[in-house]
Protein backbone atom coordinates (compact mmCIF):
# COMPACT_ATOMS: atom_id res chain seq x y z
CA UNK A 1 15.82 32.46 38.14
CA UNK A 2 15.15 34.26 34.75
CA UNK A 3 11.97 33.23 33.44
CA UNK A 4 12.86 33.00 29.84
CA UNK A 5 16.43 30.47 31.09
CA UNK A 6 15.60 26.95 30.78
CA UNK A 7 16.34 24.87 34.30
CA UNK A 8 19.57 22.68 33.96
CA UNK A 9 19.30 19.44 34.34
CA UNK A 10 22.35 18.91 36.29
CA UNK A 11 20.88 19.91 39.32
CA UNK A 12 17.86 17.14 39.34
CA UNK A 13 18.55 13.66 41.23
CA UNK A 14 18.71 11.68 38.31
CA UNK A 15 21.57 10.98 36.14
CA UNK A 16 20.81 12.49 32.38
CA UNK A 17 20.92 10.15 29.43
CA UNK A 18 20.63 10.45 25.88
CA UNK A 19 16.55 9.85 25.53
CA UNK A 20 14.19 13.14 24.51
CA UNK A 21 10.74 12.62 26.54
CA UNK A 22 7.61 13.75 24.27
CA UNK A 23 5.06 14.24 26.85
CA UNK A 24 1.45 12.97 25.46
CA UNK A 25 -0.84 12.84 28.66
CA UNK A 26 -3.75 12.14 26.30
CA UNK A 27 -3.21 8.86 25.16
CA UNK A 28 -3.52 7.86 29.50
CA UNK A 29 -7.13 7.93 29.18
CA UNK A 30 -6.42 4.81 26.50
CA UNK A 31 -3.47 2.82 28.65
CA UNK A 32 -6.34 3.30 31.48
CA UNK A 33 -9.13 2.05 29.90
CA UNK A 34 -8.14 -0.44 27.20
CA UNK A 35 -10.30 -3.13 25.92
CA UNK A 36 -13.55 -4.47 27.42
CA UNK A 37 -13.20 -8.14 27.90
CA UNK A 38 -16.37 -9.38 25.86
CA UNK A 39 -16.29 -12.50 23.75
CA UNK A 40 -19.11 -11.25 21.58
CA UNK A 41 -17.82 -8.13 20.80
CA UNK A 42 -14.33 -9.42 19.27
CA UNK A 43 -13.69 -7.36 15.97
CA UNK A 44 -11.37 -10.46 14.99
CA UNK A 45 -13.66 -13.30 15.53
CA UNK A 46 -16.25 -11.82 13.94
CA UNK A 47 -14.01 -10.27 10.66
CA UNK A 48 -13.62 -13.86 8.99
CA UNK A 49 -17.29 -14.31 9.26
CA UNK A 50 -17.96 -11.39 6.61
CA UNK A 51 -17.11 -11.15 3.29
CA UNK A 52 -13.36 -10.13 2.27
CA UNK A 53 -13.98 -6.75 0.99
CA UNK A 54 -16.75 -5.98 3.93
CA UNK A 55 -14.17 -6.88 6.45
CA UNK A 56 -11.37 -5.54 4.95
CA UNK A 57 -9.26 -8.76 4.98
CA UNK A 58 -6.13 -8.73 2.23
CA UNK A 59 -5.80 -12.87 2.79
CA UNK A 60 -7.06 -15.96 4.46
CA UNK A 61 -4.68 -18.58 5.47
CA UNK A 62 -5.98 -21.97 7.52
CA UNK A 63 -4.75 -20.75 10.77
CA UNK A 64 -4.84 -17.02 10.29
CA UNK A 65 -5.72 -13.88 8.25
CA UNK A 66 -4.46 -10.80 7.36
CA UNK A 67 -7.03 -7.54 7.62
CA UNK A 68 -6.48 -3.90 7.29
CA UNK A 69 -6.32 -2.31 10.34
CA UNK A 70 -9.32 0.27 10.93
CA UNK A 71 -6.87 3.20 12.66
CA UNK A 72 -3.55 2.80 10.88
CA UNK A 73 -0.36 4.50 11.33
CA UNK A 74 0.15 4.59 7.76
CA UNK A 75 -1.32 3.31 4.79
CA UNK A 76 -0.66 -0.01 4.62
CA UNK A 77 -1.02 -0.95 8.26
CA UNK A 78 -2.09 -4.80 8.18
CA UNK A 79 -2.64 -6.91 11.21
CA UNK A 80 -2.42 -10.95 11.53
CA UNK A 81 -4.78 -12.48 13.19
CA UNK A 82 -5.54 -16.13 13.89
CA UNK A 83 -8.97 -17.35 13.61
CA UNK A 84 -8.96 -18.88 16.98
CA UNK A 85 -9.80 -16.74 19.98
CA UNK A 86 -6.21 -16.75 21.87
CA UNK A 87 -5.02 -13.28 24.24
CA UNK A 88 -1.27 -13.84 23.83
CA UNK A 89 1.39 -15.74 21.79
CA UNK A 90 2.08 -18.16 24.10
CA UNK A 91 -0.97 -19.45 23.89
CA UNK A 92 -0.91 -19.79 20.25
CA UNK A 93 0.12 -23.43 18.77
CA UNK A 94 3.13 -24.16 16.65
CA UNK A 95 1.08 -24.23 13.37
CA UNK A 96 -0.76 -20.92 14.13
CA UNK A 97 3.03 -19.23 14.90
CA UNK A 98 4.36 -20.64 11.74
CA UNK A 99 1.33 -19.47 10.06
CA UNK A 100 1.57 -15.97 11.32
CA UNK A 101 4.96 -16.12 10.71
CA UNK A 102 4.49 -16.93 7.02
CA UNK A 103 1.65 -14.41 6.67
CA UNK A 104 3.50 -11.38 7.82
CA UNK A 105 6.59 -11.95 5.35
CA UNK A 106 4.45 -11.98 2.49
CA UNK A 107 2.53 -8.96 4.08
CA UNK A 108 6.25 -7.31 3.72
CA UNK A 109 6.91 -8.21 0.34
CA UNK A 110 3.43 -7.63 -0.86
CA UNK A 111 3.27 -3.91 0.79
CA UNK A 112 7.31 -3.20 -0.50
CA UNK A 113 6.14 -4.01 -3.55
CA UNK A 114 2.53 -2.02 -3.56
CA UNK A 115 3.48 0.61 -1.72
CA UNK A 116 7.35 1.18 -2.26
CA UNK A 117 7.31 0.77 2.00
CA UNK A 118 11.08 1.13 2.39
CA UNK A 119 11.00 -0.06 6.37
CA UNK A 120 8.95 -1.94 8.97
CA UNK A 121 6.98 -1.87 12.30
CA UNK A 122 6.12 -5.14 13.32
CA UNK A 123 5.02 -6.42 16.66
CA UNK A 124 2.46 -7.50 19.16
CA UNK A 125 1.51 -5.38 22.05
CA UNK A 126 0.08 -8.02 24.38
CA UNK A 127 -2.44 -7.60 27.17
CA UNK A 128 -3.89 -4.09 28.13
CA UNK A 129 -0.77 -3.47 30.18
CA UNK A 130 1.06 -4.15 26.96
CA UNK A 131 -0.62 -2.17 25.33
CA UNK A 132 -3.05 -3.95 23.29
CA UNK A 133 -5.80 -1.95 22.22
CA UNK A 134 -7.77 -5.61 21.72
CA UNK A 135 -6.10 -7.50 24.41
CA UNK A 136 -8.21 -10.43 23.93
CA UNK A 137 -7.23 -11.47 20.29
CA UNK A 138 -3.76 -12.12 19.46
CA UNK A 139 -2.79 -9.68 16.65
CA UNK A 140 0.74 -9.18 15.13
CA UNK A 141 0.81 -5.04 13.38
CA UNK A 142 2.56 -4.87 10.14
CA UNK A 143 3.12 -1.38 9.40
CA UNK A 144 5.17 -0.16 6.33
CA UNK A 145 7.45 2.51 7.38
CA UNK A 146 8.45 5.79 4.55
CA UNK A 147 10.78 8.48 4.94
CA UNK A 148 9.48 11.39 6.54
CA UNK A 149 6.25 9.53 7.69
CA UNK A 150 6.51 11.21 11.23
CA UNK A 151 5.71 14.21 12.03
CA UNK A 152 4.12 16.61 15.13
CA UNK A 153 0.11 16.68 13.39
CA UNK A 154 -1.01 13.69 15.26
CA UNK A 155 0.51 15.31 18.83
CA UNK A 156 -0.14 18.56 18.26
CA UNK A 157 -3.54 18.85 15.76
CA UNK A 158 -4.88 14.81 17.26
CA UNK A 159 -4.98 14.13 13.37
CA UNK A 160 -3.50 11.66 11.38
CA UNK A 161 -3.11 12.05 7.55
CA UNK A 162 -4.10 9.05 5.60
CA UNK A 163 -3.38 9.25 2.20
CA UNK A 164 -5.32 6.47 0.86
CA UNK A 165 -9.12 4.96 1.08
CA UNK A 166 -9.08 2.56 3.31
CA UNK A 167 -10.92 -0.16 0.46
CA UNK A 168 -8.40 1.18 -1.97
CA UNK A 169 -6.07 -0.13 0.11
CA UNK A 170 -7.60 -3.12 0.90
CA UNK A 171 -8.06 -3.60 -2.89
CA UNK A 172 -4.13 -2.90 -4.08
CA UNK A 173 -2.62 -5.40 -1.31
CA UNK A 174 -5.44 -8.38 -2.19
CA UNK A 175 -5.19 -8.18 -5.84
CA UNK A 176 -1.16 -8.18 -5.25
CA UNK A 177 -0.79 -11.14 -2.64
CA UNK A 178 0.09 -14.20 -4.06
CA UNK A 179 -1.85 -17.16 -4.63
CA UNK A 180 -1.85 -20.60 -2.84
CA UNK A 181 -0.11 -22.20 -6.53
CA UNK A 182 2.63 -19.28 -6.85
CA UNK A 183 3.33 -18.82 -3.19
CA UNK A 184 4.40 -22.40 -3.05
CA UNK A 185 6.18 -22.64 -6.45
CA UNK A 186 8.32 -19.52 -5.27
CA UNK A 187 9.35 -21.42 -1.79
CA UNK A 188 9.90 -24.97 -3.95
CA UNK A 189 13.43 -25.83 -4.87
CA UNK A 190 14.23 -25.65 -8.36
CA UNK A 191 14.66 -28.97 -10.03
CA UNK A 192 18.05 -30.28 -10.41
């Protein structure tokens, strides 16, 4: 065979389909390893116990709270978090669901609004299987989404370009998240 030809997939056992594989053998050493399991060590127990700004957090609820993450995809990357100590969404009860629920619609508004994010990202990876880089604190990723936000750099250079401070950030999304008084008198139903 010509070294410069590329091999035909025809020939191999499986059946083709439409899917392009990007190979990134680095990112095994993190699937294999994940998260120690260690109470004490819990970035999300310990957040709401630190001031706002120190912690990065954007808004307190009762059940929950929304923090910047430390590593984001883009700027703008917010997680939800509730306060109590609970691996996976199941476990979680109906008020901290509706809660988180709550939390990361106005995290969508607030960042479209901020930010001009003109998509979204939003899910839980749960357990270390899943994915979940804390696996033992439920988290739900908000991540505002731009045109032309991916690229190769983090593959190929193992960088990510982050365009903003992180407490700039932090800053922009607090002072634009609504308050307690006009988040419920924009959900109230206007009087007859």
């Amino acid at each position: 065979m010509d070294d410069t030809a590329a091999e035909s997939s025809a020939d191999f056992a499986a059946v083709p389909d439409a899917f392009q594989r990007l190979w990134t053998p680095h990112r095994a050493v993190y699937v294999g390893q994940g998260q120690s399991a260690n109470d004490d060590d819990c970035p999300f127990c310990s957040a709401p116990t630190r001031s706002d700004d120190e912690a990065l957090i954007v808004a307190r609820g009762r059940h929950a709270y929304v923090v910047l993450n430390l590593f984001p995809y883009n700027p703008g990357h917010l997680l939800v978090c509730p306060y109590r100590h609970v691996a996976t969404y199941d476990l979680a009860t109906p008020d901290e669901i509706v809660e988180i629920a709550h939390l990361t619609q106005t995290a969508m508004r607030v960042l479209t609004d901020v930010s001009r994010a003109q998509g979204f990202n939003i899910g839980m990876n749960q357990g270390r299987v899943g994915g979940a880089g804390i696996a033992e604190h439920l988290h739900q990723h908000v991540v505002p989404r731009y045109g032309g936000d991916s690229n190769f750099f983090p593959i190929i250079a193992e960088t990510k370009a982050v365009t903003r401070l992180l407490g700039d950030v932090r800053d922009a999304v607090a002072e634009a998240w609504p308050t307690a008084s006009s988040a419920s008198s924009a959900t109230a139903s206007p009087a007859p």
